[in-house]
Structures are given as structure tokens and as C-alpha cells.
C-alpha atoms as a PDB file:
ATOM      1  CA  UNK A   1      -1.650 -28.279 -62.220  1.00  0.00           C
ATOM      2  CA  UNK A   2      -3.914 -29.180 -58.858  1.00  0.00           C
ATOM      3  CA  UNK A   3      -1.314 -27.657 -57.034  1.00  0.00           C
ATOM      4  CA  UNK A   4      -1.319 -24.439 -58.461  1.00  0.00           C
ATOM      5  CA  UNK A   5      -4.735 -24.402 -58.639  1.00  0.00           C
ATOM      6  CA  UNK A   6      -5.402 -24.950 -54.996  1.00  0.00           C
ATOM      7  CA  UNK A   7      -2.329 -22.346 -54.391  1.00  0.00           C
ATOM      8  CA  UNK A   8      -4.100 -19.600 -55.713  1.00  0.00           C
ATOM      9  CA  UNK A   9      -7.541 -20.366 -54.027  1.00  0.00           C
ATOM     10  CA  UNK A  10      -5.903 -20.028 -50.877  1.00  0.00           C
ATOM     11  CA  UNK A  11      -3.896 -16.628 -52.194  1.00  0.00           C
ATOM     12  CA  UNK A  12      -7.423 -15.127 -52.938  1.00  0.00           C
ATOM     13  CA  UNK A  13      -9.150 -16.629 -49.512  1.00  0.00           C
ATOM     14  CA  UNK A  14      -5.763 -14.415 -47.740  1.00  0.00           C
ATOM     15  CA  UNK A  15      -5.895 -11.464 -50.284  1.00  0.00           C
ATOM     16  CA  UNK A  16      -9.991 -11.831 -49.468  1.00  0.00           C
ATOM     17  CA  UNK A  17      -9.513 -11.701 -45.521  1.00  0.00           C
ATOM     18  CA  UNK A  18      -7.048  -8.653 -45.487  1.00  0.00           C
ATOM     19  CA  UNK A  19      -5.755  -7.440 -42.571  1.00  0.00           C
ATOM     20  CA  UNK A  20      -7.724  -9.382 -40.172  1.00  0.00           C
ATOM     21  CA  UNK A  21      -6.063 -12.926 -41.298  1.00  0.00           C
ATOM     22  CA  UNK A  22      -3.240 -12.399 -38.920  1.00  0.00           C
ATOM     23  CA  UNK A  23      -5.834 -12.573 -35.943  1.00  0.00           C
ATOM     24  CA  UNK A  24      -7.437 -15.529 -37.400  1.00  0.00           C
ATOM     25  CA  UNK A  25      -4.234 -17.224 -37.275  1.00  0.00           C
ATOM     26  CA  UNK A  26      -3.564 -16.037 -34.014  1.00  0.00           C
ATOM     27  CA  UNK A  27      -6.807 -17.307 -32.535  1.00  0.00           C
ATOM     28  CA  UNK A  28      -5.706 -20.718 -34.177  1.00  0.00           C
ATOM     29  CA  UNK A  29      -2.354 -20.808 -32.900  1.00  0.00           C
ATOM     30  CA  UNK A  30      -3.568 -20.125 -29.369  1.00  0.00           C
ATOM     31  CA  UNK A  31      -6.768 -23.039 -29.788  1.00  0.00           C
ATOM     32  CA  UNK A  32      -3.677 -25.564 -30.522  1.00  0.00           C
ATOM     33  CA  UNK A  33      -1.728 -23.819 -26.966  1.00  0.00           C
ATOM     34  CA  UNK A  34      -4.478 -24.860 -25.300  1.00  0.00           C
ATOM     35  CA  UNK A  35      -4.809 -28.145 -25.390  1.00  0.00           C
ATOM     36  CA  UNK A  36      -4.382 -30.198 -21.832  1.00  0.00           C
ATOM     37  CA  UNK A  37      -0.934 -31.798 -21.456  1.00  0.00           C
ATOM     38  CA  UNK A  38      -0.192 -35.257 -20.039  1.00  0.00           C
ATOM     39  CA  UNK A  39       1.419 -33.348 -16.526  1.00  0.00           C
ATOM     40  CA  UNK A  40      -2.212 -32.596 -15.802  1.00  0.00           C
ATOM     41  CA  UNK A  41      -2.427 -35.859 -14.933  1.00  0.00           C
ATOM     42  CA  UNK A  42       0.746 -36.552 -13.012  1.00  0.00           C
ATOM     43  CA  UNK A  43       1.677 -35.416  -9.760  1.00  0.00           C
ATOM     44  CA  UNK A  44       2.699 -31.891  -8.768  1.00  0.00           C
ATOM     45  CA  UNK A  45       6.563 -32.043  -8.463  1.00  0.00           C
ATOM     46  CA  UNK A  46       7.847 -30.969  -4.977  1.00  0.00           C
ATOM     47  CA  UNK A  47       8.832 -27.512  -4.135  1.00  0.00           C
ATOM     48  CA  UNK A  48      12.483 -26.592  -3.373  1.00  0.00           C
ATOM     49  CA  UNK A  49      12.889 -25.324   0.220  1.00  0.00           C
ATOM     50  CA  UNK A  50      14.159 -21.964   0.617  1.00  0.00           C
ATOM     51  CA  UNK A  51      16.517 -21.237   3.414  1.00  0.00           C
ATOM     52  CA  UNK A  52      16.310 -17.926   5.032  1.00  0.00           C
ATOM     53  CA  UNK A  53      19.445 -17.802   6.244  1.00  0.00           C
ATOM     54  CA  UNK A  54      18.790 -17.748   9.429  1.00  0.00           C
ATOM     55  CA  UNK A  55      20.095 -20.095  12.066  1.00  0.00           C
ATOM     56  CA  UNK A  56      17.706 -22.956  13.039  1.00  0.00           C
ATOM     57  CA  UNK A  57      17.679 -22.347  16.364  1.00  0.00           C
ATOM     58  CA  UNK A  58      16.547 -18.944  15.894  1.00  0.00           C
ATOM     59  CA  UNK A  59      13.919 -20.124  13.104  1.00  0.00           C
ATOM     60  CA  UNK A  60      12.629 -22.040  16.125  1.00  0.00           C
ATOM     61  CA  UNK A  61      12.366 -19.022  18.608  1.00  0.00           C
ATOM     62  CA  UNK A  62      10.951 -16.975  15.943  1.00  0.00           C
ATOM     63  CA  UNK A  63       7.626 -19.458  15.094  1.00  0.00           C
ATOM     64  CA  UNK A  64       7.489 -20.071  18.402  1.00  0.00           C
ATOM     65  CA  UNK A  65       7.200 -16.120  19.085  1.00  0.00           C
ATOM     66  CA  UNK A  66       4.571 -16.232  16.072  1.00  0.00           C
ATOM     67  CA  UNK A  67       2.475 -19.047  17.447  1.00  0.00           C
ATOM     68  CA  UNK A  68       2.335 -17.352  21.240  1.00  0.00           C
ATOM     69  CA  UNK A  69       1.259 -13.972  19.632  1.00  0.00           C
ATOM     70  CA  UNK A  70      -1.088 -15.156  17.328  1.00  0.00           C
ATOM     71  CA  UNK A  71      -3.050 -17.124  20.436  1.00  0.00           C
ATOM     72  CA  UNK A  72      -2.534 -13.807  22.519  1.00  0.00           C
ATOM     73  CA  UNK A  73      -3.968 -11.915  19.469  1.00  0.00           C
ATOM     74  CA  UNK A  74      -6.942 -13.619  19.461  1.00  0.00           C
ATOM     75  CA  UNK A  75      -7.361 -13.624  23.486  1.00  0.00           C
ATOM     76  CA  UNK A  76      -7.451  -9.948  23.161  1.00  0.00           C
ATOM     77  CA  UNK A  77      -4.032  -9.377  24.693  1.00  0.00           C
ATOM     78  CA  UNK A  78      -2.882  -7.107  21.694  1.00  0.00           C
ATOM     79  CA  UNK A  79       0.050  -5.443  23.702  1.00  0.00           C
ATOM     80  CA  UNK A  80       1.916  -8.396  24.859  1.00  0.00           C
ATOM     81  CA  UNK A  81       1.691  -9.796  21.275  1.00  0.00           C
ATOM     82  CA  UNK A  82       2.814  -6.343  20.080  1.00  0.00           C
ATOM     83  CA  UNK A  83       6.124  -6.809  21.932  1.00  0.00           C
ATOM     84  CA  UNK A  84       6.587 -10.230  20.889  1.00  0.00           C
ATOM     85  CA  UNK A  85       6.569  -9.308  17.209  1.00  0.00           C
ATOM     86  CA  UNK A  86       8.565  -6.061  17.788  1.00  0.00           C
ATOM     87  CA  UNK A  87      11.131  -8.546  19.838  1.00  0.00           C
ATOM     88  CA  UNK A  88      10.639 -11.043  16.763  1.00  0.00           C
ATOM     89  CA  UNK A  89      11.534  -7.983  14.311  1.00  0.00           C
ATOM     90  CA  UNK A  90      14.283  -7.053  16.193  1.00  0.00           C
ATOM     91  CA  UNK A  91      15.939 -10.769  16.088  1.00  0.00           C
ATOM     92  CA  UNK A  92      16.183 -10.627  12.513  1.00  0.00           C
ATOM     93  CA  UNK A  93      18.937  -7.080  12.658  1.00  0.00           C
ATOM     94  CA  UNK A  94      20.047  -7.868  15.478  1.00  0.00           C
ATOM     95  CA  UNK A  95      19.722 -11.003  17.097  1.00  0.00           C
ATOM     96  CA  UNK A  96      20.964 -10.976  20.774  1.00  0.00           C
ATOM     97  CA  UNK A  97      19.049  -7.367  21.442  1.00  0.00           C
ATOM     98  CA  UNK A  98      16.050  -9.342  20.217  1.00  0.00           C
ATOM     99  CA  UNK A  99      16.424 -12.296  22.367  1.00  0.00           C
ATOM    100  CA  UNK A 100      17.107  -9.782  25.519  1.00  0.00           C
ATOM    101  CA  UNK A 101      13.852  -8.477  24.284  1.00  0.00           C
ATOM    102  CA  UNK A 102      11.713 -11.648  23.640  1.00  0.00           C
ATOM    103  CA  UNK A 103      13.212 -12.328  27.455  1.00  0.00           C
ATOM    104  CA  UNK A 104      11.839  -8.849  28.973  1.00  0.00           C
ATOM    105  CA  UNK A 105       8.475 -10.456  27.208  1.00  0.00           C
ATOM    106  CA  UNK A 106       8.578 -13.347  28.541  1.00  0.00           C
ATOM    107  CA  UNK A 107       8.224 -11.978  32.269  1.00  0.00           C
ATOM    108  CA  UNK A 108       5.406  -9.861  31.471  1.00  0.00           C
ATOM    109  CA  UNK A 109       3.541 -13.096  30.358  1.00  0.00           C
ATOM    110  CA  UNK A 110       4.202 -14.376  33.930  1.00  0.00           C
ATOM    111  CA  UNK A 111       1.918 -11.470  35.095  1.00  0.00           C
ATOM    112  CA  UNK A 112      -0.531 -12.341  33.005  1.00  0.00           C
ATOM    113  CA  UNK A 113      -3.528 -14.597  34.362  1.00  0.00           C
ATOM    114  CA  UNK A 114      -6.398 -15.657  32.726  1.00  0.00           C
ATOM    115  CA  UNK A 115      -9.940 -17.029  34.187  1.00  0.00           C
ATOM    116  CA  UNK A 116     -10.240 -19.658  31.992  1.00  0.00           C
ATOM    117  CA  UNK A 117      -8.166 -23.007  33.274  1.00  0.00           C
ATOM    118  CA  UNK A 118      -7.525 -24.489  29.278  1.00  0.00           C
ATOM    119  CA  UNK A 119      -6.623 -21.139  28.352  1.00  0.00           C
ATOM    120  CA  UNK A 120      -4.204 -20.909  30.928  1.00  0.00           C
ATOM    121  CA  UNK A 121      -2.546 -23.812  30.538  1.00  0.00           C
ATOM    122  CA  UNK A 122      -2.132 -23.258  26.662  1.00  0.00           C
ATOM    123  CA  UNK A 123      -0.811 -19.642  27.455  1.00  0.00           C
ATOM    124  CA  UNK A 124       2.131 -21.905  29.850  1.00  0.00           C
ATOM    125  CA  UNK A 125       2.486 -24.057  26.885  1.00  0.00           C
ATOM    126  CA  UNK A 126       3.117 -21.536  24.764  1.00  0.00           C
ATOM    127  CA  UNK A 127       5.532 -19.799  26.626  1.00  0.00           C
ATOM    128  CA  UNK A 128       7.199 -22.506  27.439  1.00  0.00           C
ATOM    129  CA  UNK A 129       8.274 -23.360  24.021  1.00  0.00           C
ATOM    130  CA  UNK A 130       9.383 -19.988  23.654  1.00  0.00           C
ATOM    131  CA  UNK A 131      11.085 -19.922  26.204  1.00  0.00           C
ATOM    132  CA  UNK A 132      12.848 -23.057  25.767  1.00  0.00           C
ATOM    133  CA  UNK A 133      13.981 -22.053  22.317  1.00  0.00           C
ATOM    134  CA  UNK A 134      14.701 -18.439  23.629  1.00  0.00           C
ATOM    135  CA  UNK A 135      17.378 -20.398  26.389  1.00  0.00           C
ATOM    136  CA  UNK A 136      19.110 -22.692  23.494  1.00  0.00           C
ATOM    137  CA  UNK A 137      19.369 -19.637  21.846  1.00  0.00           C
ATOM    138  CA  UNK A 138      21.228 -17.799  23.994  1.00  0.00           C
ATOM    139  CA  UNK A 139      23.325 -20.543  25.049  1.00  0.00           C
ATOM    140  CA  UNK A 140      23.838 -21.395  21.915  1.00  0.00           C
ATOM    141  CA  UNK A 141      25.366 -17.446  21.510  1.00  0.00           C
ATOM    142  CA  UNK A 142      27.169 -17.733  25.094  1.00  0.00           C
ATOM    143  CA  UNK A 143      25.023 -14.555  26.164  1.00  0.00           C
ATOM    144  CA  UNK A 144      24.755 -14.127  29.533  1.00  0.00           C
ATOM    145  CA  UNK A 145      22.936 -16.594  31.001  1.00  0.00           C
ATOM    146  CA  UNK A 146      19.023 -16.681  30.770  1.00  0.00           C
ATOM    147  CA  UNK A 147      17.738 -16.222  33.901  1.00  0.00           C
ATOM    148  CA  UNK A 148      14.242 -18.162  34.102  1.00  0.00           C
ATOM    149  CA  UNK A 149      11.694 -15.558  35.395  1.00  0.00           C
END
């Protein structure tokens, strides 16, 4: 008898409440949602590595094109850095017109001298790397052979 009792108390609290007892229990449903779980408190689980597809040699020539333009960017040499990233763009369709490209950059960066004797010798670093991974590369490809400027 309780338990009818108590069942139609909670029919006239719903009849009572209309339309607007579904968003009640919504709001409800989405308090209990919220509640922290335990994996805040673990550690993050490690990201799966992408591949791009490219080959790793190539990966190599390519951040090492990024990291020279990026320095050149910021040392106001906007044209050079221009033609790495075109030469960079070009790798990715076709790769050996790229590196032929990223070569003809390469030898403009010899012309280029700077007043500063740390900034120069980062600028060699720079382009050394690049041009070390631009030489694998094409040997790697059996191009014709890179021809240090």
C-alpha cells in the first residue's frame, strides 16, 4: 500500500512539472557525466606516430630546409627563405626537381655574408646540415652527383 502511495506522489510531482521535467532530468543526467574519472589522475597515454610517407632521408632535408629558413626569416633575408620553402614544396611532388632546387639555394647562401661573426657561423651551420642531407639525398636517388658549391 506504501508503494502505491509513494507511486502516485511521484506521478503528480511529473504530471505537476509538465513539459519541463525532461530538462530537469537532463540537467541531472549531465551533473552525474560530470564527475572526474580516475584517468585524471594517471598519466597521459603516448601518442601514435604518424608517418608521412615520406622517405627519412628526405624528412631530414626537409626540417633541415625549415630550420635554415626560419633563422633566415628572422635575419630579414625573406627571399632566400622564400626559395627554400618553394624548393621544400617542390620536394614533396616531385622530389629530385626539388632537391636540384634546394641545391640552386644552397649557392645563393654562399653569397650571402653577414656582419655579425655568431650569426655567420650559425648561417654555415645551418647550411651545412642542409646540405649534408641534400647530398645523402641525392646519392641516395643516384642523381647526378652533387657538386659542393
Amino acid at each position: 500500500m506504501g508503494l502505491v502511495a509513494g507511486l502516485l506522489m511521484v506521478t503528480a510531482v511529473l504530471v505537476w512539472m509538465g513539459p519541463n521535467a525532461k530538462g530537469i532530468f537532463r540537467r541531472i543526467a549531465t551533473l552525474r557525466r560530470r564527475r572526474p574519472s580516475l584517468s585524471v589522475f594517471q598519466p597521459a597515454r603516448q601518442r601514435e606516430v604518424v608517418t608521412s610517407g615520406l622517405n627519412p632521408k628526405t624528412q631530414r632535408v626537409l626540417v633541415a630546409a625549415s630550420r635554415l629558413g626560419t633563422w633566415l626569416r628572422a635575419h630579414n633575408h625573406d627571399e632566400i627563405a622564400r626559395e627554400l620553402r618553394t624548393a621544400a614544396g617542390r620536394m614533396t611532388s616531385d622530389e629530385p626537381t626539388g632537391l636540384y632546387a634546394m641545391q640552386t639555394a644552397l649557392r645563393r647562401l654562399r653569397s650571402l655574408s653577414l656582419d655579425d661573426r655568431s650569426s655567420q657561423e650559425r648561417l654555415k651551420s645551418l647550411s651545412n646540415e642542409l646540405r649534408d642531407a641534400v647530398q645523402d639525398r641525392f646519392e641516395q636517388l643516384e642523381l647526378l652527383p652533387f657538386r659542393r658549391p
